[in-house]
N, C-alpha and C. Protein backbone atom coordinates (compact mmCIF):
# COMPACT_ATOMS: atom_id res chain seq x y z
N UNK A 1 0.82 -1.18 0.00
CA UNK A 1 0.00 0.00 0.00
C UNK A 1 0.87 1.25 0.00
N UNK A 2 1.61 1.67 1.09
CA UNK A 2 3.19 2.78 0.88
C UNK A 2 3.88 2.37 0.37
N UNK A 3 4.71 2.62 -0.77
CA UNK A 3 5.72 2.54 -0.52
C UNK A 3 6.96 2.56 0.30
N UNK A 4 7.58 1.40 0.16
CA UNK A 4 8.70 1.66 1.62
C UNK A 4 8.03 0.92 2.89
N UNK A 5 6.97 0.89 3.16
CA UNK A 5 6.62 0.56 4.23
C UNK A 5 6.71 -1.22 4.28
N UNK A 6 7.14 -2.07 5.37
CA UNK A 6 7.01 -3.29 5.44
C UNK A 6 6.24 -3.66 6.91
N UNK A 7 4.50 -4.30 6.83
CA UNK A 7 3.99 -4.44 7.64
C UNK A 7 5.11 -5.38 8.17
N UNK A 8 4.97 -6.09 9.65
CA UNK A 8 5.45 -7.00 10.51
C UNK A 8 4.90 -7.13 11.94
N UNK A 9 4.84 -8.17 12.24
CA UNK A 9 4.26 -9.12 13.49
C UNK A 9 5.04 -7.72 14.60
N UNK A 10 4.23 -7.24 15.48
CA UNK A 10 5.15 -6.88 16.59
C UNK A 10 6.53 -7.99 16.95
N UNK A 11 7.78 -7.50 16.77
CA UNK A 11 8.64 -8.22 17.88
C UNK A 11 9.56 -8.77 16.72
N UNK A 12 8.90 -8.72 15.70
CA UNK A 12 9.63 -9.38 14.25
C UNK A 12 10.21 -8.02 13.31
N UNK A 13 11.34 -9.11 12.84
CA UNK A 13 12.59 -7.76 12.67
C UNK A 13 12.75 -8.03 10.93
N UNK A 14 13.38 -7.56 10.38
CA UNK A 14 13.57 -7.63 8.88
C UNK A 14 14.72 -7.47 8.50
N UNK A 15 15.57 -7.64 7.56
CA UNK A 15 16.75 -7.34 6.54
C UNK A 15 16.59 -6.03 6.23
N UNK A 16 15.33 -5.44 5.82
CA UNK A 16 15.68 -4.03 5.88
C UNK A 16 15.70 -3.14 6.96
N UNK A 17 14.83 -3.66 7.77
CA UNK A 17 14.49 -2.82 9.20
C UNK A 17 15.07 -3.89 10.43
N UNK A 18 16.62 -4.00 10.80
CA UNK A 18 17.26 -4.62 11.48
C UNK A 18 17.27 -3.84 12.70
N UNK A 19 15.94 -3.72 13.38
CA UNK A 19 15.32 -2.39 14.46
C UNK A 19 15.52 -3.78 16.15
N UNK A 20 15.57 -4.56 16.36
CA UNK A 20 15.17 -5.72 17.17
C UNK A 20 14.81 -5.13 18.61
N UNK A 21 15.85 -4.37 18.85
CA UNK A 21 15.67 -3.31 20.60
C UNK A 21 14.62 -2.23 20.21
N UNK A 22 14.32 -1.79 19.44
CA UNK A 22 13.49 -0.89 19.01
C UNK A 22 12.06 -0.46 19.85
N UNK A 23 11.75 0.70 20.44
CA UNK A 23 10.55 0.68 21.48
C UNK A 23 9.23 0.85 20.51
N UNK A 24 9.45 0.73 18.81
CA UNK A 24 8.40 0.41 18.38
C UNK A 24 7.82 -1.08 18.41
N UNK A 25 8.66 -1.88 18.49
CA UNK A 25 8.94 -2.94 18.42
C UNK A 25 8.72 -3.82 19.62
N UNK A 26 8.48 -2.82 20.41
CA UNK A 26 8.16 -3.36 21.69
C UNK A 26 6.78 -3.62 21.98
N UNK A 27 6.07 -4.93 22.32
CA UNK A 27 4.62 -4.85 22.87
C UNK A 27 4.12 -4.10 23.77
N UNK A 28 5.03 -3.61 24.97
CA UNK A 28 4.31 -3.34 26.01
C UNK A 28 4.90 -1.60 25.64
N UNK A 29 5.25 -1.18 24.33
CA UNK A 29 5.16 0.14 24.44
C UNK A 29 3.80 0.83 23.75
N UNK A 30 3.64 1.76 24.25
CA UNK A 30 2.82 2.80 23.44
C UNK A 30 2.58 2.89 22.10
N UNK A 31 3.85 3.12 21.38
CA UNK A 31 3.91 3.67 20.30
C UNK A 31 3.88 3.02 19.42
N UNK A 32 3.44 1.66 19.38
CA UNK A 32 2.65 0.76 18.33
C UNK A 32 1.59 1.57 17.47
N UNK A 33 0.64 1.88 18.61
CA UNK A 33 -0.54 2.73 18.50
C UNK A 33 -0.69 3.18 18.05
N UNK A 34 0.33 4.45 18.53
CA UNK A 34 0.97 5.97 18.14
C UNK A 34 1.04 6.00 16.93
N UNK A 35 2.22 5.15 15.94
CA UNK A 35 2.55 4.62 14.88
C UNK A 35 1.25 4.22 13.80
N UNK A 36 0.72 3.69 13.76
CA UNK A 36 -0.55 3.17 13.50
C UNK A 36 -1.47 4.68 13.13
N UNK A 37 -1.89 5.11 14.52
CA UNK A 37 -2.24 5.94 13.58
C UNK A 37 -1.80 7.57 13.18
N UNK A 38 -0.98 7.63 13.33
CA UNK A 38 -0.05 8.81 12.64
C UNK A 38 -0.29 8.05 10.48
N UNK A 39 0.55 6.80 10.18
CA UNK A 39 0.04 6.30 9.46
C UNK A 39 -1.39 6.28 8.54
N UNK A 40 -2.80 6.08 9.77
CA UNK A 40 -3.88 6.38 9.67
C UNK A 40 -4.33 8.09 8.81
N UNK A 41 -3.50 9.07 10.10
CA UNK A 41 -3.67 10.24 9.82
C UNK A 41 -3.14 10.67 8.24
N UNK A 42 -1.96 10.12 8.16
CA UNK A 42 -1.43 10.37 6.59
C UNK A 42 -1.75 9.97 5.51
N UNK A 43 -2.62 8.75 5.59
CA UNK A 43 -3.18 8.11 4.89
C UNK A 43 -4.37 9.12 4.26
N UNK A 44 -5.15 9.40 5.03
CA UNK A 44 -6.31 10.27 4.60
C UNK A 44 -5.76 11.83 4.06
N UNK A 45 -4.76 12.33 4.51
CA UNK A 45 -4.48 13.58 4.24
C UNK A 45 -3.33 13.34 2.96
N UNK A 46 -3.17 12.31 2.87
CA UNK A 46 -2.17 12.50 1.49
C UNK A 46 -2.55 12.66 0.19
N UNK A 47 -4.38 12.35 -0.23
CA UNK A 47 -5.19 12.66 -1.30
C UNK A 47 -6.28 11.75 -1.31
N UNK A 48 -6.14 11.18 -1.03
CA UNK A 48 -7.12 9.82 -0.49
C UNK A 48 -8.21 10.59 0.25
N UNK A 49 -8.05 11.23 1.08
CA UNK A 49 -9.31 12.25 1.73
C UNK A 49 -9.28 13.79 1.25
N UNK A 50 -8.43 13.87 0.61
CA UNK A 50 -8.80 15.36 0.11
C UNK A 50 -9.02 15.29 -1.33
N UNK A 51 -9.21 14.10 -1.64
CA UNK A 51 -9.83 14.48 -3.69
C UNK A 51 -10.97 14.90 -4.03
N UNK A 52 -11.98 14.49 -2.83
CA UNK A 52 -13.29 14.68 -2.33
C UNK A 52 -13.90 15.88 -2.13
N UNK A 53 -13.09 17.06 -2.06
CA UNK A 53 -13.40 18.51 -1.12
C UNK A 53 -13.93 19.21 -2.05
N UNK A 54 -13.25 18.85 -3.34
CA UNK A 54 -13.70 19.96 -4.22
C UNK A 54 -15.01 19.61 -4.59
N UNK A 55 -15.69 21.21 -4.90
CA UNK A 55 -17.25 21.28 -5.16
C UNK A 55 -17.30 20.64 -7.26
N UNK A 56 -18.63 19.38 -6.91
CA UNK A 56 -18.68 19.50 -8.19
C UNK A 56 -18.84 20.33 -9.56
N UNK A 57 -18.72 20.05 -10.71
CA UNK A 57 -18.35 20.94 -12.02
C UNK A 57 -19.94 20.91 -12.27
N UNK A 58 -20.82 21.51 -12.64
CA UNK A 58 -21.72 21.91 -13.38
C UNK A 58 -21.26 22.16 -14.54
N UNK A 59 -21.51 21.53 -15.50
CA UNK A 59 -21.18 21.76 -17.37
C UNK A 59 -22.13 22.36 -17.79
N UNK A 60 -21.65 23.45 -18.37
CA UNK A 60 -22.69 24.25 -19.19
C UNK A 60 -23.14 23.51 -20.93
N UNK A 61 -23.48 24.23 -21.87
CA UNK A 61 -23.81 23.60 -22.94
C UNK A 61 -24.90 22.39 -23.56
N UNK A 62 -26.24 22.78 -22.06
CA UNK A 62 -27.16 21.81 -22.68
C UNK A 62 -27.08 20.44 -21.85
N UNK A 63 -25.70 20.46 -21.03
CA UNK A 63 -26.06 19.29 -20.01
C UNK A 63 -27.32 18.78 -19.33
N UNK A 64 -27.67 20.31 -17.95
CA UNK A 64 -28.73 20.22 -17.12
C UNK A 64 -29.33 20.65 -18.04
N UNK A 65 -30.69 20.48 -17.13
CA UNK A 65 -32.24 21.39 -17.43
C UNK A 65 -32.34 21.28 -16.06
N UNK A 66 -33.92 21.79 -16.38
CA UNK A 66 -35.04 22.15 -14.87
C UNK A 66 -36.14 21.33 -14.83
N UNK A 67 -35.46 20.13 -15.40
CA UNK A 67 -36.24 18.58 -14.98
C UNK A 67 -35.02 17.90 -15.05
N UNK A 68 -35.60 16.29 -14.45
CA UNK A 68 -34.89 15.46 -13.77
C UNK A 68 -33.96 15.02 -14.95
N UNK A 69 -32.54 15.20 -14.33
CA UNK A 69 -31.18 14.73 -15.67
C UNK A 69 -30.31 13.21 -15.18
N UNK A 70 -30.56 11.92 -14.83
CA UNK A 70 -30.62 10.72 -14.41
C UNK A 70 -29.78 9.78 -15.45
N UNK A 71 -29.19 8.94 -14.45
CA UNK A 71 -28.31 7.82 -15.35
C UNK A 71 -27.76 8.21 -15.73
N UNK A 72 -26.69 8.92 -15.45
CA UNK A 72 -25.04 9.24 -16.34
C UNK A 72 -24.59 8.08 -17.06
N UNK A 73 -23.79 8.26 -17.98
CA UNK A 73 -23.38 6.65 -18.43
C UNK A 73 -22.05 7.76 -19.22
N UNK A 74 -20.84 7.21 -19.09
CA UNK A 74 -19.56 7.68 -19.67
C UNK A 74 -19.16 6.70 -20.93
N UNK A 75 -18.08 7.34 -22.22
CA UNK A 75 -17.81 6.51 -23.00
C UNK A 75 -16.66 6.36 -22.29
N UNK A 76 -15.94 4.61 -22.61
CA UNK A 76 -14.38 4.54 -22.03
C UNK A 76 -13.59 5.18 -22.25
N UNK A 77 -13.89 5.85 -23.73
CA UNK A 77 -12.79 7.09 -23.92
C UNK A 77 -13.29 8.62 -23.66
N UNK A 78 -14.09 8.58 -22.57
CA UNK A 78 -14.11 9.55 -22.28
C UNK A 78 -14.72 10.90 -22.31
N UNK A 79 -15.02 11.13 -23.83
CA UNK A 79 -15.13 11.91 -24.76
C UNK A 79 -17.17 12.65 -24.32
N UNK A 80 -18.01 10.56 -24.30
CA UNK A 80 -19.47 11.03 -24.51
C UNK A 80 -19.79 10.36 -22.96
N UNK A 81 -21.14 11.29 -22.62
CA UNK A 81 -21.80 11.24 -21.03
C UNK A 81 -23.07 10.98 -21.89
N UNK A 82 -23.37 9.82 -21.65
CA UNK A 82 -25.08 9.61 -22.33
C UNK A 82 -25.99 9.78 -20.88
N UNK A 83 -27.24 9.99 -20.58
CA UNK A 83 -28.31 10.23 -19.65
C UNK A 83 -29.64 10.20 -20.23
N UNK A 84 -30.37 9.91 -19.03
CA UNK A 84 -32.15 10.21 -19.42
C UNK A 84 -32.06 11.27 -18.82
N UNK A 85 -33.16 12.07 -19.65
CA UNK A 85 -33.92 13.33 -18.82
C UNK A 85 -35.27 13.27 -19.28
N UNK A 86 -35.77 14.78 -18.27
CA UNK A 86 -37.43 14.90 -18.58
C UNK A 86 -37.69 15.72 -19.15
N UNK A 87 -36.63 16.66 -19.92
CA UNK A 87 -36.85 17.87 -20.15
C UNK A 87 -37.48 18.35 -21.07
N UNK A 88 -38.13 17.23 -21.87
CA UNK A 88 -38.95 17.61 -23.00
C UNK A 88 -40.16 16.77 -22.79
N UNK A 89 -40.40 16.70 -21.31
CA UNK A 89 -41.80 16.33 -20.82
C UNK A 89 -41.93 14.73 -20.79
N UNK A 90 -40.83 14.14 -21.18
CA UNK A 90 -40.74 13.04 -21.73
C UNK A 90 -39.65 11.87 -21.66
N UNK A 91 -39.89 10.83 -20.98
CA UNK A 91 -38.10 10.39 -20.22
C UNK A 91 -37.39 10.21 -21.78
N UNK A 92 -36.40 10.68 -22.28
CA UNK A 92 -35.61 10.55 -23.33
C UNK A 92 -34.46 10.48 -22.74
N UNK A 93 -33.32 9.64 -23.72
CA UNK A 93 -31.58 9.84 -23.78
C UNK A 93 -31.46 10.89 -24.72
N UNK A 94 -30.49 11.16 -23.86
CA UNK A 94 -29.65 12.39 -24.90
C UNK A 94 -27.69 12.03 -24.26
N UNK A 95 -26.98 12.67 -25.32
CA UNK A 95 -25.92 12.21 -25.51
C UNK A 95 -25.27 13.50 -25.40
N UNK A 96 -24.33 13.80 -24.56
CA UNK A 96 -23.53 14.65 -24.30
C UNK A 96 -21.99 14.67 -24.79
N UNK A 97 -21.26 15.43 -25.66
CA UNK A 97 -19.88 16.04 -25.90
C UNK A 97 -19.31 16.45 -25.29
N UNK A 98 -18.16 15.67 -24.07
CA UNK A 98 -17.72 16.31 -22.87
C UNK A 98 -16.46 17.58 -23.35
N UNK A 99 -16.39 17.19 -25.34
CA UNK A 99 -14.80 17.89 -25.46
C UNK A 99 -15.36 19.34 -26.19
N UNK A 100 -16.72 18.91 -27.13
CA UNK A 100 -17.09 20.44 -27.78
C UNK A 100 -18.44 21.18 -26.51
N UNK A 101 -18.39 20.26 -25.68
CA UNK A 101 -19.00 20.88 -24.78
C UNK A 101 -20.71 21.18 -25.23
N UNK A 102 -21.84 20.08 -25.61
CA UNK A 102 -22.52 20.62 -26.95
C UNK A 102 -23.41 18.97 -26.90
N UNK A 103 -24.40 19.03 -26.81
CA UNK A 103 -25.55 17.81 -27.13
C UNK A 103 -25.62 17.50 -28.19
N UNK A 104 -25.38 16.43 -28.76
CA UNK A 104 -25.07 15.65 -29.95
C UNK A 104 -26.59 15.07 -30.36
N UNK A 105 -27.45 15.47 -31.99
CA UNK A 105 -28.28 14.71 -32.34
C UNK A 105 -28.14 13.60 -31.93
N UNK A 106 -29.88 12.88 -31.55
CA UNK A 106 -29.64 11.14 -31.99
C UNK A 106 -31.21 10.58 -32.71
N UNK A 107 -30.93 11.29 -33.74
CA UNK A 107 -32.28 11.02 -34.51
C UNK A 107 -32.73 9.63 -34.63
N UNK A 108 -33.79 9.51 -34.25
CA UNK A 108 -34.92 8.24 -34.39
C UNK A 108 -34.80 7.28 -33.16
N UNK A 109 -34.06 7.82 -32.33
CA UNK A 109 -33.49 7.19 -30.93
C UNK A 109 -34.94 7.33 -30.00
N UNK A 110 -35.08 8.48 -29.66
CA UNK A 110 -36.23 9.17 -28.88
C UNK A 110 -37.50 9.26 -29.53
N UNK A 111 -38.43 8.43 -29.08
CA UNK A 111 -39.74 8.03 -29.68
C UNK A 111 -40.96 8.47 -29.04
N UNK A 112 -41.93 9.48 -29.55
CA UNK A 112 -43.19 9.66 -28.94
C UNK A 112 -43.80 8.59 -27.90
N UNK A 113 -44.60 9.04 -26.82
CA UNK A 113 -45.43 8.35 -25.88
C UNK A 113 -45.20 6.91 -25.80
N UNK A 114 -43.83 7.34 -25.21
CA UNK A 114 -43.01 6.22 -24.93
C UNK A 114 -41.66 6.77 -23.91
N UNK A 115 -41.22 6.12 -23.26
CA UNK A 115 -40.22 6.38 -22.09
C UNK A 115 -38.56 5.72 -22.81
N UNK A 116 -37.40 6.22 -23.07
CA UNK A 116 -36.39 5.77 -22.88
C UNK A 116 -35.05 5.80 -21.80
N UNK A 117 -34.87 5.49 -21.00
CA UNK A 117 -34.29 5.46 -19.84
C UNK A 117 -33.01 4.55 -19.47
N UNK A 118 -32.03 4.50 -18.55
CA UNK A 118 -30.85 3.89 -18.60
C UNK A 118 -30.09 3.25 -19.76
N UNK A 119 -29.58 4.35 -20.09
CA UNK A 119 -28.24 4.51 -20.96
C UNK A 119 -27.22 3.57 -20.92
N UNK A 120 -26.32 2.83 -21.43
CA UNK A 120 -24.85 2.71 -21.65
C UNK A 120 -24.12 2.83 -22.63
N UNK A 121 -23.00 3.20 -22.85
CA UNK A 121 -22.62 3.31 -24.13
C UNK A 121 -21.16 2.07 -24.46
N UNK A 122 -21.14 2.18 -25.52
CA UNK A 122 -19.77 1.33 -26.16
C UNK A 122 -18.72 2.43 -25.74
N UNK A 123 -17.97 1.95 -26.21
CA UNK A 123 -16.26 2.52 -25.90
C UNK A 123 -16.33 3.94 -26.73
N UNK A 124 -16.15 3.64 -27.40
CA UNK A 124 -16.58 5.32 -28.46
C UNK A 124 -17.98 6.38 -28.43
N UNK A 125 -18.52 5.42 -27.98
CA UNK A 125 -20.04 6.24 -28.03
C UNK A 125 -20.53 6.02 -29.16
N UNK A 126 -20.54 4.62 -29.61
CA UNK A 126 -21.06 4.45 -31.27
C UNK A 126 -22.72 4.00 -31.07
N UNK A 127 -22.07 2.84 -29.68
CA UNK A 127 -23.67 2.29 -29.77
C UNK A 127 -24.28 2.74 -28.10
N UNK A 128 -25.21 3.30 -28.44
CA UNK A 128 -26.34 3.08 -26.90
C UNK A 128 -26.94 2.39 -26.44
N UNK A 129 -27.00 1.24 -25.37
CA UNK A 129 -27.94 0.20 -25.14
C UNK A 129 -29.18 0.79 -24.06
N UNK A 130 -30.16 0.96 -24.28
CA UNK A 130 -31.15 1.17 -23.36
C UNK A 130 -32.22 0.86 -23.18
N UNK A 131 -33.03 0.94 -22.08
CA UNK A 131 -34.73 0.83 -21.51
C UNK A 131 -35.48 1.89 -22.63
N UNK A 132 -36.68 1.06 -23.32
CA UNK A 132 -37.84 1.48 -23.93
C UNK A 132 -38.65 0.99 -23.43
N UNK A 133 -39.78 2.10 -23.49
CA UNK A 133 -41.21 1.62 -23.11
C UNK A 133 -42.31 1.51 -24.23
N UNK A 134 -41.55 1.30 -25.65
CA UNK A 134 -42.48 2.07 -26.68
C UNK A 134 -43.53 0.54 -26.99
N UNK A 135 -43.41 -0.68 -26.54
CA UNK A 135 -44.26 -1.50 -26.74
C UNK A 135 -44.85 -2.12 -25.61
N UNK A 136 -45.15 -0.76 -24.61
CA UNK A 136 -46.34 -1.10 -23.97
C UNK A 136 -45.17 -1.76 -22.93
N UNK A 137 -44.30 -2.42 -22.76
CA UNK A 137 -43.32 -3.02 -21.36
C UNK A 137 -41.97 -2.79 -21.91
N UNK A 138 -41.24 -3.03 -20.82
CA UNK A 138 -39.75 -2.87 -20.94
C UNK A 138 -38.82 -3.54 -22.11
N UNK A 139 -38.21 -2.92 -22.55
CA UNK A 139 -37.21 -4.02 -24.11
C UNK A 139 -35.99 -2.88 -23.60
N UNK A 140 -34.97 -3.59 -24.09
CA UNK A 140 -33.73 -3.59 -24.29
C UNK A 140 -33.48 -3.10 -25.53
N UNK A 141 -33.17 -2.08 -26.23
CA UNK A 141 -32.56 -1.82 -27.41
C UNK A 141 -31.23 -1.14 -27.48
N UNK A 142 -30.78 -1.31 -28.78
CA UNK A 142 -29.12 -1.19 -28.95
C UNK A 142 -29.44 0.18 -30.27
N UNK A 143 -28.87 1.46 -29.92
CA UNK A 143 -29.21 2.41 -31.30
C UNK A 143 -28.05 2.83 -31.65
N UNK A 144 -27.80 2.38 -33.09
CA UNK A 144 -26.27 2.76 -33.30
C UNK A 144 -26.28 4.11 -34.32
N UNK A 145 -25.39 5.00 -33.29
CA UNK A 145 -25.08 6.64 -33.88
C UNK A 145 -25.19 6.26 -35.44
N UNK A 146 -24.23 5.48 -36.04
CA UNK A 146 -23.51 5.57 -37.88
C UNK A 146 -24.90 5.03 -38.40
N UNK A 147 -25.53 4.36 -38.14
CA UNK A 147 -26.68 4.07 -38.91
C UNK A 147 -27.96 4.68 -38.46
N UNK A 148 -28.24 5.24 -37.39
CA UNK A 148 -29.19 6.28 -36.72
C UNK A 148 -30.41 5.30 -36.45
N UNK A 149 -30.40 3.92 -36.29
CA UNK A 149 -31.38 2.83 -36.30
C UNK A 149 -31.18 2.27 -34.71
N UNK A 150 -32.63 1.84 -34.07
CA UNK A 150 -32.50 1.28 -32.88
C UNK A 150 -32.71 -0.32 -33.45
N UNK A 151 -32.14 -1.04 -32.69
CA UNK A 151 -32.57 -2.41 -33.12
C UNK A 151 -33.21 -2.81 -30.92
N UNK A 152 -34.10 -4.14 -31.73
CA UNK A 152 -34.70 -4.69 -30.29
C UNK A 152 -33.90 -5.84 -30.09
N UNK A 153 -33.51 -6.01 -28.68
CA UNK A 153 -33.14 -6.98 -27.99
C UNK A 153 -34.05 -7.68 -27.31
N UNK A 154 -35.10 -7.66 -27.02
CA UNK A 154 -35.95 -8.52 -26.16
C UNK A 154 -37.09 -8.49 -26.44
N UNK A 155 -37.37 -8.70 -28.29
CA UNK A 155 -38.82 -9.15 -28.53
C UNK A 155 -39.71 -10.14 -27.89
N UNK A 156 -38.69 -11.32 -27.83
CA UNK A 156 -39.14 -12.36 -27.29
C UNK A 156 -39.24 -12.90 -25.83
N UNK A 157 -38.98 -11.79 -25.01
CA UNK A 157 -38.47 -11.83 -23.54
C UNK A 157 -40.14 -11.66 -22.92
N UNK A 158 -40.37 -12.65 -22.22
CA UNK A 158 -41.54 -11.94 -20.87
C UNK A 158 -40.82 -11.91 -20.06
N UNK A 159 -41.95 -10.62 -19.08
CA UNK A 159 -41.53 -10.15 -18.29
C UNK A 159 -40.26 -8.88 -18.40
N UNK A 160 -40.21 -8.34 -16.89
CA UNK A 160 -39.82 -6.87 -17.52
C UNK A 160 -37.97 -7.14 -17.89
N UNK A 161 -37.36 -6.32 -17.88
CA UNK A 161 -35.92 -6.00 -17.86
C UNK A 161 -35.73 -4.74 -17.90
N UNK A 162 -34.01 -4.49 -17.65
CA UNK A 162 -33.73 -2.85 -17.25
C UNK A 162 -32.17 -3.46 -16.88
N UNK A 163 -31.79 -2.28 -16.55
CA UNK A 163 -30.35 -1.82 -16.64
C UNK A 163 -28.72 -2.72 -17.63
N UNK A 164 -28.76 -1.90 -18.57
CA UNK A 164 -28.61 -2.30 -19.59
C UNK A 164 -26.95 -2.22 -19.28
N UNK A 165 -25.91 -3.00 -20.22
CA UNK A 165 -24.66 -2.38 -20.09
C UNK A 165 -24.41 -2.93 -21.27
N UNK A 166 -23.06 -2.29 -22.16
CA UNK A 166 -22.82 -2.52 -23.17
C UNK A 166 -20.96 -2.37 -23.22
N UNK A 167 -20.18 -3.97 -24.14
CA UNK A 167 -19.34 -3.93 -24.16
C UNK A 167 -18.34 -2.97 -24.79
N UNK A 168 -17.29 -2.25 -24.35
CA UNK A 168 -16.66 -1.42 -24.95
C UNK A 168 -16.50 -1.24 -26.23
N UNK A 169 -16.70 -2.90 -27.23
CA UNK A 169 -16.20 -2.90 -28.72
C UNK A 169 -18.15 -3.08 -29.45
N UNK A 170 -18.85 -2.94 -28.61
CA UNK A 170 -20.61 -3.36 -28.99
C UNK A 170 -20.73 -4.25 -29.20
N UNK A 171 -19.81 -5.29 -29.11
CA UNK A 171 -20.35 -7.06 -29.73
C UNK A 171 -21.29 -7.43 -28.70
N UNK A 172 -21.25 -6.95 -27.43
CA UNK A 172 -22.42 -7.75 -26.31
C UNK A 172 -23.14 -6.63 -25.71
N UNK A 173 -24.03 -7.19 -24.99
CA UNK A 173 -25.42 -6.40 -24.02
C UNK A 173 -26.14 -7.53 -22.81
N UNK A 174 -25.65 -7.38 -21.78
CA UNK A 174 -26.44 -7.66 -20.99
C UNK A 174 -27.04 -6.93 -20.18
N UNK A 175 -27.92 -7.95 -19.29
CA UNK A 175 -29.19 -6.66 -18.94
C UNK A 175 -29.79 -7.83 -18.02
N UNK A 176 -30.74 -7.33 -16.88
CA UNK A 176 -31.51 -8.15 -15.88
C UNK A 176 -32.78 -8.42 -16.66
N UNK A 177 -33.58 -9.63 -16.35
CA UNK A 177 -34.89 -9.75 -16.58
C UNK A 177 -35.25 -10.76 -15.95
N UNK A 178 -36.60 -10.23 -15.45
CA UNK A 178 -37.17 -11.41 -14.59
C UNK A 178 -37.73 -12.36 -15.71
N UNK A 179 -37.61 -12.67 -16.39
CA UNK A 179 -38.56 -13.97 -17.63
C UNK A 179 -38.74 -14.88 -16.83
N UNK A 180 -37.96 -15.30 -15.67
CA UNK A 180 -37.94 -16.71 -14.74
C UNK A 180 -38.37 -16.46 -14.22
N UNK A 181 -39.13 -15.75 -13.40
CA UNK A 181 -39.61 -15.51 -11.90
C UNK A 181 -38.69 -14.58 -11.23
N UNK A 182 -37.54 -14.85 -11.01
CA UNK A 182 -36.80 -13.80 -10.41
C UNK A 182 -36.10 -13.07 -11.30
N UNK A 183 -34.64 -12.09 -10.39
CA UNK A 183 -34.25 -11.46 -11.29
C UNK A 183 -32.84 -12.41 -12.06
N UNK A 184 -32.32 -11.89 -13.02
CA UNK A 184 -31.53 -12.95 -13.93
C UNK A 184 -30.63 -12.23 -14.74
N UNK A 185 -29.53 -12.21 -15.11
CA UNK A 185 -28.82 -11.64 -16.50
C UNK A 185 -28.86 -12.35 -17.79
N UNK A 186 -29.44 -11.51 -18.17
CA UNK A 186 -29.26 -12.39 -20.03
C UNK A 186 -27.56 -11.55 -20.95
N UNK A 187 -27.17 -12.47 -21.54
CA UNK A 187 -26.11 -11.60 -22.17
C UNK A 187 -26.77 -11.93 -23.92
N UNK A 188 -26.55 -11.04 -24.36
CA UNK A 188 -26.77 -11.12 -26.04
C UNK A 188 -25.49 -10.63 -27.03
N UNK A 189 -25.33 -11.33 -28.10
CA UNK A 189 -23.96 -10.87 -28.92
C UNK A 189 -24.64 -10.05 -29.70
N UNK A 190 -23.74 -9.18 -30.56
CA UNK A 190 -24.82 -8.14 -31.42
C UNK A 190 -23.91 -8.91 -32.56
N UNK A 191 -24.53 -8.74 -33.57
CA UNK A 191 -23.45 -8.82 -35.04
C UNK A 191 -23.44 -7.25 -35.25
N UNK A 192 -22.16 -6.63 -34.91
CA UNK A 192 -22.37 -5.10 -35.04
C UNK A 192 -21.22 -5.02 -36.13
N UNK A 193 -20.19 -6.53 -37.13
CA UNK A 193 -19.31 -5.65 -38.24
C UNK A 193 -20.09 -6.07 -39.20
C-alpha cells in the first residue's frame, strides 16, 4: 500500500528494518498505537481524503435542465456522457460532448409516448444500449449513432428487464430480466461488423 513501508508481526525484525531493541517494536510500548495511527492520519491527508473537497463541475452547454437529468453513463474514452432526462416532458436519452461541450443529435433514438431510460454506451459512443417503453413493457434496445437505427433486444423476452450495459467494442449487451420468476442476467452478442 506505501511505498517503503514493510507491515510486521510486533517483535519481528527484517533485513531491511534490522530495528530488534526498538521501542516500536516493543509490545508493552505505546507507540505501536501511536505509529498506526499517525500512518492512519497520513493516509487520509495524502489525497485519499482530500480528492473529495472539491465542489462539483456543473457543465454548461445543454447538459442540465429544470427537470430530472438521471443515469449518467460515460464513453471509455471519455469523450461522450449519455443520460435520461425529462426535459422535453418526456423520459428521453440524450448524448452529451464532454470535449465540444454541446448535445449531440440522436435522430430516431427518442420516440413519442413512450419512455427511454438507462443509458450505456460502447467505448466510443457508437452504440447506446437502453430501456424502452415504446411496446407497452420494458425491451432492451441497442441504437447505433452511424446508422441512426434502434434495433430490439428482447422481442421475445416476458416479463420486464432494465439496466442495460454494453461492451466497450458493442459485440455484447447484458441486462436483468425477470422472464424466470426472479431477477436474472441475459447476455446477447450483437453482429455489429
Amino acid at each position: 500500500m506505501f511505498s517503503g513501508v514493510e507491515c510486521l508481526p510486533v517483535g519481528v525484525s527484517s533485513s531491511r528494518f534490522p530495528i530488534p531493541n526498538s521501542p516500536i517494536l516493543n509490545p508493552q510500548s505505546p507507540i505501536p498505537k501511536f505509529c498506526w495511527f499517525l500512518i492512519l492520519v497520513g493516509f487520509l491527508t495524502s489525497g485519499c481524503g482530500t480528492q473529495f473537497n472539491s465542489p462539483p463541475q456543473i457543465l454548461s452547454g445543454g447538459l442540465n435542465s429544470q427537470r430530472a437529468d438521471e443515469s449518467p453513463a460515460y464513453s471509455s474514452d471519455g469523450r461522450y456522457l449519455a443520460f435520461a432526462s425529462d426535459r422535453d416532458r418526456s423520459r428521453d436519452i440524450f448524448l452529451y460532448d464532454l470535449q465540444q461541450r454541446r448535445l449531440v443529435d440522436l435522430p430516431n433514438l427518442n420516440r413519442p409516448n413512450s419512455s427511454q431510460d438507462q443509458p450505456a454506451l460502447s467505448a466510443d459512443g457508437r452504440y447506446i444500449a437502453y430501456v424502452s417503453s415504446e411496446r407497452g413493457k420494458t425491451d432492451i434496445l441497442v441504437y447505433d449513432r452511424q446508422t441512426q437505427q434502434s434495433r430490439l433486444l428482447t422481442g421475445g423476452v416476458k416479463g420486464s428487464v432494465r439496466r442495460p450495459t454494453i461492451t466497450g467494442d458493442g459485440q455484447y449487451v447484458a441486462y436483468e430480466t425477470s422472464q424466470l420468476g426472479q431477477w436474472n442476467i441475459a447476455v446477447v452478442k450483437l453482429d455489429t461488423k
